[in-house]
PDB file of N, CA and C in Angstrom:
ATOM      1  N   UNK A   1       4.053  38.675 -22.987  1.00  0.00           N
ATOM      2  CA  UNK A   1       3.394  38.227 -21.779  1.00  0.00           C
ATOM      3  C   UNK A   1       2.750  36.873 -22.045  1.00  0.00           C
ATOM      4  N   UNK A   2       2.312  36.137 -20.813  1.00  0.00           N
ATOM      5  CA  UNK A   2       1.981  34.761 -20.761  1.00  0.00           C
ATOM      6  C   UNK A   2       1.100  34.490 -20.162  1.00  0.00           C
ATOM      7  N   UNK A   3       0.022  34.181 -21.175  1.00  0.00           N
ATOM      8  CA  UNK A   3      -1.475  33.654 -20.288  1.00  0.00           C
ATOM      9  C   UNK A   3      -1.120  32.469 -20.247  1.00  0.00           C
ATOM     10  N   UNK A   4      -1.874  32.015 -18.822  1.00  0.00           N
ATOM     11  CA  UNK A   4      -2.104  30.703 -18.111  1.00  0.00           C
ATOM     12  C   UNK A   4      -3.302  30.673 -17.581  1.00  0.00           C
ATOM     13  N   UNK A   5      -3.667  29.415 -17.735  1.00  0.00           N
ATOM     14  CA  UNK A   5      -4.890  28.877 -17.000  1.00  0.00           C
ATOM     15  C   UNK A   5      -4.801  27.900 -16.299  1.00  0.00           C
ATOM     16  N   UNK A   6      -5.025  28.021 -15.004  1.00  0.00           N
ATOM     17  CA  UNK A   6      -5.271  26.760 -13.542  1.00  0.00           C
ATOM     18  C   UNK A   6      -5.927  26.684 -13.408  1.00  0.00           C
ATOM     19  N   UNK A   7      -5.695  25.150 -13.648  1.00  0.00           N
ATOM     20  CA  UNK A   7      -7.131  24.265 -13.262  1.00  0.00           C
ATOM     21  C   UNK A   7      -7.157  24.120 -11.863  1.00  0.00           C
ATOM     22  N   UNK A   8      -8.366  24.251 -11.123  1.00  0.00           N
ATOM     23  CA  UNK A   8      -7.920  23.666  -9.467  1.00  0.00           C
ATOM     24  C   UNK A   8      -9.208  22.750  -9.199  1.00  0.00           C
ATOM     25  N   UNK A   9      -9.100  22.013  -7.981  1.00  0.00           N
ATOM     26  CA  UNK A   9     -10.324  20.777  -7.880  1.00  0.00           C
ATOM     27  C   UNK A   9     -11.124  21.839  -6.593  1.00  0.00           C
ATOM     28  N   UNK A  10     -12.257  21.614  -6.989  1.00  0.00           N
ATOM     29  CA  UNK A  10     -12.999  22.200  -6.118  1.00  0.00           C
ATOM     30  C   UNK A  10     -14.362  21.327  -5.779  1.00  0.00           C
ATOM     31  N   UNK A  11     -15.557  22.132  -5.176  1.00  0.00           N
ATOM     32  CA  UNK A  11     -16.574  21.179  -4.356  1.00  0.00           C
ATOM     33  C   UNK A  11     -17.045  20.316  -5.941  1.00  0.00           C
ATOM     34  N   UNK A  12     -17.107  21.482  -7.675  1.00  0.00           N
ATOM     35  CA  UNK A  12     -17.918  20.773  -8.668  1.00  0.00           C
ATOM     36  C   UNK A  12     -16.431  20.055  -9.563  1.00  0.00           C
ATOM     37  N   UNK A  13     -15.156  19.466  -8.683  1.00  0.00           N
ATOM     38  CA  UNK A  13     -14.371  19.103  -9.399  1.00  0.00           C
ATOM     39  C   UNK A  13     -13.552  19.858 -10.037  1.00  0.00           C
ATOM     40  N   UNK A  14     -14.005  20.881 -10.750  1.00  0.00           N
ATOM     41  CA  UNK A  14     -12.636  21.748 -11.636  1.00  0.00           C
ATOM     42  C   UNK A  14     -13.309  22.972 -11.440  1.00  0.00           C
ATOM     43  N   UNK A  15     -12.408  23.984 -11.682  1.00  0.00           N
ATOM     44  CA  UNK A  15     -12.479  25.626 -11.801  1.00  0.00           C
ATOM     45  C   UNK A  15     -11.294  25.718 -12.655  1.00  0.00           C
ATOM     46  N   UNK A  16     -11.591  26.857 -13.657  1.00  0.00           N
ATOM     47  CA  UNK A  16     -10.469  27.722 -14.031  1.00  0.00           C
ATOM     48  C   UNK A  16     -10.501  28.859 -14.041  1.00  0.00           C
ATOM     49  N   UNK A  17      -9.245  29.291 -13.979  1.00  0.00           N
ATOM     50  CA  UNK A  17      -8.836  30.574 -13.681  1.00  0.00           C
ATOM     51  C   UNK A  17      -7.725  30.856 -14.963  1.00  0.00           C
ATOM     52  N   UNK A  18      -7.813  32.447 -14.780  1.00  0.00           N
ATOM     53  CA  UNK A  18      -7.099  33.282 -16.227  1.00  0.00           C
ATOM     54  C   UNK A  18      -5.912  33.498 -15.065  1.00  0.00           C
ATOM     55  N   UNK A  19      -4.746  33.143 -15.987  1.00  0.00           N
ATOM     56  CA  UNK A  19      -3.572  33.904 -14.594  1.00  0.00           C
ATOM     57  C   UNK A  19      -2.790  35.004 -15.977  1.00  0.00           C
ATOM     58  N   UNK A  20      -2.668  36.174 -14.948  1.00  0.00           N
ATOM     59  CA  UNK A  20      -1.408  36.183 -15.922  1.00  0.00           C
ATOM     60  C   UNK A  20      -0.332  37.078 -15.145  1.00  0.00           C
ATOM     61  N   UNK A  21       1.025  36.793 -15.850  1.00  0.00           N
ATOM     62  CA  UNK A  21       1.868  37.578 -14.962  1.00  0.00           C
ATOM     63  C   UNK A  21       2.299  39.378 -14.721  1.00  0.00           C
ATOM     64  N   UNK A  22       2.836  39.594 -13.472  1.00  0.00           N
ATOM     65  CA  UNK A  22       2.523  40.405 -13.223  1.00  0.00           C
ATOM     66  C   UNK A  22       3.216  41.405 -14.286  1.00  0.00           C
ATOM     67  N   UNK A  23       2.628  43.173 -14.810  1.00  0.00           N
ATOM     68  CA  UNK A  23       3.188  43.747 -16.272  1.00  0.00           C
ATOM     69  C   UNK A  23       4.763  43.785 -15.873  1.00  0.00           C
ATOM     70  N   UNK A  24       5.448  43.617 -14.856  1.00  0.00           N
ATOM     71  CA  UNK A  24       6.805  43.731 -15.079  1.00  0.00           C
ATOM     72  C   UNK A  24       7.644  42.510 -14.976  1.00  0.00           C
ATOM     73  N   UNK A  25       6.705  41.817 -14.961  1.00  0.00           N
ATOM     74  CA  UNK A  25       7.330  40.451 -14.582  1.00  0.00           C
ATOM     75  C   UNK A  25       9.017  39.818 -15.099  1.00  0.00           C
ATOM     76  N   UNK A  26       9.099  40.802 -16.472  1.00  0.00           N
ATOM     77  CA  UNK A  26       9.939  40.145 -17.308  1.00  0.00           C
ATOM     78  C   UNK A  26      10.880  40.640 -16.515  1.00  0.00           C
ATOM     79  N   UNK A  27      11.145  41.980 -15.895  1.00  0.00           N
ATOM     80  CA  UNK A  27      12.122  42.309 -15.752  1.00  0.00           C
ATOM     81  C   UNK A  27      13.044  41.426 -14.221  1.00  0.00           C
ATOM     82  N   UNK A  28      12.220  40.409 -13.783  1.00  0.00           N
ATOM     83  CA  UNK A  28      12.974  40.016 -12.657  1.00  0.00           C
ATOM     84  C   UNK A  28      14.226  39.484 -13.258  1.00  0.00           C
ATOM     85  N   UNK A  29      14.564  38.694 -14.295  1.00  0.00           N
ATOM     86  CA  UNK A  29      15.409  38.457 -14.566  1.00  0.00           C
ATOM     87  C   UNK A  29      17.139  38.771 -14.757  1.00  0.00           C
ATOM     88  N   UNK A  30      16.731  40.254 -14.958  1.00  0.00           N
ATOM     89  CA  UNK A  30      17.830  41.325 -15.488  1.00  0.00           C
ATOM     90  C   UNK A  30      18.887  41.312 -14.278  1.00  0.00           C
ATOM     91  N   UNK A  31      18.457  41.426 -12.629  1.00  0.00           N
ATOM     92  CA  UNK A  31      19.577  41.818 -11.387  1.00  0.00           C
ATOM     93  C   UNK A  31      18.930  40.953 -10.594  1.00  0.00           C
ATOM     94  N   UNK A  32      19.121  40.498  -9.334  1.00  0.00           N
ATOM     95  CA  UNK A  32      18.513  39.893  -8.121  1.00  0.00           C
ATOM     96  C   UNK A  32      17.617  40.959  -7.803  1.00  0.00           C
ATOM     97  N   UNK A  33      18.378  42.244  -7.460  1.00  0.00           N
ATOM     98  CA  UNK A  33      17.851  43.247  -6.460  1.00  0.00           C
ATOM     99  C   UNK A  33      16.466  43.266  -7.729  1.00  0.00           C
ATOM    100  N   UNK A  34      16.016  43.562  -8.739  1.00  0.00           N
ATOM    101  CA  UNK A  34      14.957  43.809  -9.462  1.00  0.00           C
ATOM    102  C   UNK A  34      13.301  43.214  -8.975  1.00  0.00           C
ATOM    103  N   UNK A  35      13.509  41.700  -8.331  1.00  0.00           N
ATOM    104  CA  UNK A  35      12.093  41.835  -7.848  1.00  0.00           C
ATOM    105  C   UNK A  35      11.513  42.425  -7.166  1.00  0.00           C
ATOM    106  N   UNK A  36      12.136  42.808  -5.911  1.00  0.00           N
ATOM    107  CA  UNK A  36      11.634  43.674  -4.954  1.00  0.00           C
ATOM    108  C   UNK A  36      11.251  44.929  -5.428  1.00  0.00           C
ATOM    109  N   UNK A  37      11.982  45.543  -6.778  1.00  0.00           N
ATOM    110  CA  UNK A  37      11.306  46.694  -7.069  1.00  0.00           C
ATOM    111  C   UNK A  37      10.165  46.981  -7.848  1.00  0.00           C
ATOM    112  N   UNK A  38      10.440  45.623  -8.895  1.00  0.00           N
ATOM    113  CA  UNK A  38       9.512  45.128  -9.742  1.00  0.00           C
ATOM    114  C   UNK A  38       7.864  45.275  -8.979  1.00  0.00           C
ATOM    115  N   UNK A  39       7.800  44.509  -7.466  1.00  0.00           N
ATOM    116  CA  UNK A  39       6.800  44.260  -6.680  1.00  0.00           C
ATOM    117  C   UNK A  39       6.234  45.703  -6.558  1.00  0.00           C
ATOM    118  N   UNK A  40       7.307  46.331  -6.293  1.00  0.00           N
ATOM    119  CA  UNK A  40       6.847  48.277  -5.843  1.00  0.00           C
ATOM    120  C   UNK A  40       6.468  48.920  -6.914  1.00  0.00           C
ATOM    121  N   UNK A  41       6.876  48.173  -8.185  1.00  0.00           N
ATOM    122  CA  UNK A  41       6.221  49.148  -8.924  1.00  0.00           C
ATOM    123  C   UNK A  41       4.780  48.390  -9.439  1.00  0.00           C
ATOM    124  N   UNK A  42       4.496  47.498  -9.468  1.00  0.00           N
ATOM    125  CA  UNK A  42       3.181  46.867  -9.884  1.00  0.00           C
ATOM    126  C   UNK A  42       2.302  47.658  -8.519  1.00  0.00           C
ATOM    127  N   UNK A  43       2.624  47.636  -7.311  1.00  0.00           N
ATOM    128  CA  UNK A  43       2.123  48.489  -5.938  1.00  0.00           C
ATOM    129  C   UNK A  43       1.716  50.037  -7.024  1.00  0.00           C
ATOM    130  N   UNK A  44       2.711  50.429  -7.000  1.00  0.00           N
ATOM    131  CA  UNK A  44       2.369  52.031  -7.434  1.00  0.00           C
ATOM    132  C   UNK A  44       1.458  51.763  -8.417  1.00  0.00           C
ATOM    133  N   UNK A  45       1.550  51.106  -9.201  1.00  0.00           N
ATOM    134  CA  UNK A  45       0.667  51.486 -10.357  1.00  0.00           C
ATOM    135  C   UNK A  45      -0.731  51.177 -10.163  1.00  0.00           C
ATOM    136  N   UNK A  46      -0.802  50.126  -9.100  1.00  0.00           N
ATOM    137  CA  UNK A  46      -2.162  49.940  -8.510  1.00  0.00           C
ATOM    138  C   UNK A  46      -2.740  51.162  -7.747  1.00  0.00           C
ATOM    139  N   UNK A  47      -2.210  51.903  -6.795  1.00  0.00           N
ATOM    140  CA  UNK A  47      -2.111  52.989  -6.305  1.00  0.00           C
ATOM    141  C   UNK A  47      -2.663  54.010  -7.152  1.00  0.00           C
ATOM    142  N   UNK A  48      -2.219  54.461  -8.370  1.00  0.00           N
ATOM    143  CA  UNK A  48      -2.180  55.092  -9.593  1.00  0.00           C
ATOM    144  C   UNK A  48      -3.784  54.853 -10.143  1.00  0.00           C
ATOM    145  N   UNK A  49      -4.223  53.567 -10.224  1.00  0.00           N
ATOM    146  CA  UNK A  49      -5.131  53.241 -10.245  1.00  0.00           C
ATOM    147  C   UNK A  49      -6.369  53.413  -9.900  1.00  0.00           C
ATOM    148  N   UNK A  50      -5.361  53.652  -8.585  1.00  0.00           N
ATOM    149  CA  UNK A  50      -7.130  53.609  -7.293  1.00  0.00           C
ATOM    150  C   UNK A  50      -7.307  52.335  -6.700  1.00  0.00           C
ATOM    151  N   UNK A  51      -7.039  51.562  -6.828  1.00  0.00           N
ATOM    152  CA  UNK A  51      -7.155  50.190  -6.370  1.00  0.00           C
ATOM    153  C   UNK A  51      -6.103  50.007  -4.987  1.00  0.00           C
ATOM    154  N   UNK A  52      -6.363  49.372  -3.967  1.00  0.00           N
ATOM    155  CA  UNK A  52      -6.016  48.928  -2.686  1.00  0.00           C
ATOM    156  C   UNK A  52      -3.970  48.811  -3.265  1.00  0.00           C
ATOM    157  N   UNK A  53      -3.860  49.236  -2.437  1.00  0.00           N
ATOM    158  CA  UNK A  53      -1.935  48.941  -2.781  1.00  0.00           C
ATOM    159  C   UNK A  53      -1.442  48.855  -1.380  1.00  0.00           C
ATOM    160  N   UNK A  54      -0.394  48.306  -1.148  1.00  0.00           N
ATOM    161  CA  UNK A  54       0.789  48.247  -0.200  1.00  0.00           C
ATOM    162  C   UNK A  54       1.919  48.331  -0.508  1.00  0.00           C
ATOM    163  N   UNK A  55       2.082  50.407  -0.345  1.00  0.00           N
ATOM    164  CA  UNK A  55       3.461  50.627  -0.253  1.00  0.00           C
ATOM    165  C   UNK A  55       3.497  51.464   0.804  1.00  0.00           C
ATOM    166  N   UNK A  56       5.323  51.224   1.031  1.00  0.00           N
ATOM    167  CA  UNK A  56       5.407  51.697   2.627  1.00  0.00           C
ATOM    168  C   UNK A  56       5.245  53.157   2.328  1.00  0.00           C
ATOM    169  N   UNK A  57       5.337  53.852   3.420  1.00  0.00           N
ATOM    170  CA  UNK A  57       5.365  55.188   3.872  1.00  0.00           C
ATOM    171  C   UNK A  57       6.185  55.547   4.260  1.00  0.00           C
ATOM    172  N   UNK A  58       5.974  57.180   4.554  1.00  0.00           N
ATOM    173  CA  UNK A  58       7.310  57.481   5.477  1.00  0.00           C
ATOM    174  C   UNK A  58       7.963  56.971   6.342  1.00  0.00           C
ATOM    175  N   UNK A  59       6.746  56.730   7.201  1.00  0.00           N
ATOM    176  CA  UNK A  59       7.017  56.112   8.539  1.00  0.00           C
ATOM    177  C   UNK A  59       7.806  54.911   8.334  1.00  0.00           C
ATOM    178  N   UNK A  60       7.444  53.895   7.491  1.00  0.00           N
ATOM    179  CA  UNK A  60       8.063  52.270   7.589  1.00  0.00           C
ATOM    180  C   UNK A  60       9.550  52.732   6.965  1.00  0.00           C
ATOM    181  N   UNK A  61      10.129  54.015   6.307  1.00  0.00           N
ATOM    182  CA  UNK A  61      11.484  54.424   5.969  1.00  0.00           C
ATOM    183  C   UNK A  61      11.994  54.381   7.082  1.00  0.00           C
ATOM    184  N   UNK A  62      11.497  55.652   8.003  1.00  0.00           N
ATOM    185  CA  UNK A  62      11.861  56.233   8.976  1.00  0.00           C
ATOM    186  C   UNK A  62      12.250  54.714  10.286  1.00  0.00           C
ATOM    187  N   UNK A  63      11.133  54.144  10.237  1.00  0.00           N
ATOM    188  CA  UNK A  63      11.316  52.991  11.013  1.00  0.00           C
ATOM    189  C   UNK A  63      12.851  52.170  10.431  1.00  0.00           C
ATOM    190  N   UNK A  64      12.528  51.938   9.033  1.00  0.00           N
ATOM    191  CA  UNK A  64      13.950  51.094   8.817  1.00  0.00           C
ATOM    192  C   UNK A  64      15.217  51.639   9.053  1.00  0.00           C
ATOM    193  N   UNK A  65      15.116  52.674   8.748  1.00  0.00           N
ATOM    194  CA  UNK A  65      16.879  54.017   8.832  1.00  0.00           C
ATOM    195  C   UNK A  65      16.976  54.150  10.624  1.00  0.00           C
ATOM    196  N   UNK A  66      16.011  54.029  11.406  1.00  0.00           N
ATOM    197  CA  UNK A  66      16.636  54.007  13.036  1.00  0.00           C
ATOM    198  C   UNK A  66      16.672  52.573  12.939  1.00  0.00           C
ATOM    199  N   UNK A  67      16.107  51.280  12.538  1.00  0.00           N
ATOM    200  CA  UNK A  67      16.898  50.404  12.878  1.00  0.00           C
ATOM    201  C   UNK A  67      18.378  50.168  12.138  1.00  0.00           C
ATOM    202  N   UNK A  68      18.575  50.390  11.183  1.00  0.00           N
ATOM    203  CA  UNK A  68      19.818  50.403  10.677  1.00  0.00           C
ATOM    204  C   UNK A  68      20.610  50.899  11.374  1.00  0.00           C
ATOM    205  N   UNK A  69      20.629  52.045  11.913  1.00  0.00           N
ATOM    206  CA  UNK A  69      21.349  52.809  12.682  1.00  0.00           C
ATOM    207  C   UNK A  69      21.531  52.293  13.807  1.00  0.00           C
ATOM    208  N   UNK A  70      20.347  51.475  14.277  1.00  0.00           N
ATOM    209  CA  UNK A  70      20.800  50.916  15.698  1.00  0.00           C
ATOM    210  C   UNK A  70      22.012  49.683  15.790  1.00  0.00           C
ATOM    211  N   UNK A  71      21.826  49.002  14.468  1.00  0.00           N
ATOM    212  CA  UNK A  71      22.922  48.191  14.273  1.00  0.00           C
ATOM    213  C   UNK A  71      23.813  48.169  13.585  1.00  0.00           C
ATOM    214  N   UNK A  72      24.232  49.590  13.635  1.00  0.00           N
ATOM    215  CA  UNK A  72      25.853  50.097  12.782  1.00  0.00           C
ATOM    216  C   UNK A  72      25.859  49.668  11.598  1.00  0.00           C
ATOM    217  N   UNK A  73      24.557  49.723  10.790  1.00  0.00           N
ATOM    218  CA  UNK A  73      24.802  49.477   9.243  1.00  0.00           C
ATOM    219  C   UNK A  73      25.366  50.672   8.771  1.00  0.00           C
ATOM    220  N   UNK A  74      25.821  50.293   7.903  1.00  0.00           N
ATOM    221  CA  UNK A  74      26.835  51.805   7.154  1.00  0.00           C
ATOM    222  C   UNK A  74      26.617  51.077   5.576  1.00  0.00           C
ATOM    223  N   UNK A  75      25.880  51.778   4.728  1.00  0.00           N
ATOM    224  CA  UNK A  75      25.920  51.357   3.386  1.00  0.00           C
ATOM    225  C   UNK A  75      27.547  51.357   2.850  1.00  0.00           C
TER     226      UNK A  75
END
């Protein structure tokens, strides 16, 4: 993993900040399709956590599978 620090200009001129990337980060590399899951799983594990997360629900499935359906997607 890879610490970084950004500098940014602010009202006293500089701030820094600790960045670092996200724990799966490495794996975006491996497929295209991998970030998007990569994203879901840093979500869950926040979740896991206790900490605020955004992952979908049933509902946002349920929502995507009738729109698919409405426009003759066929995997």
């Amino acid at each position: 993993m890879i610490d970084a620090t950004l500098f940014s200009i602010d009202d006293e001129e500089t701030a820094e900040r600790n960045l670092k990337p996200a724990k799966h980060a490495k794996l975006t590399s491996v497929h295209p399709n991998v970030p998007p899951f990569v994203s879901l799983l840093d979500e869950f594990e926040k979740a896991i956590d206790g900490k605020p997360a955004h992952l979908p629900t049933f509902e946002d499935g349920l929502a995507t599978q009738r729109v698919l359906e409405a426009i003759g997607y066929v995997a």
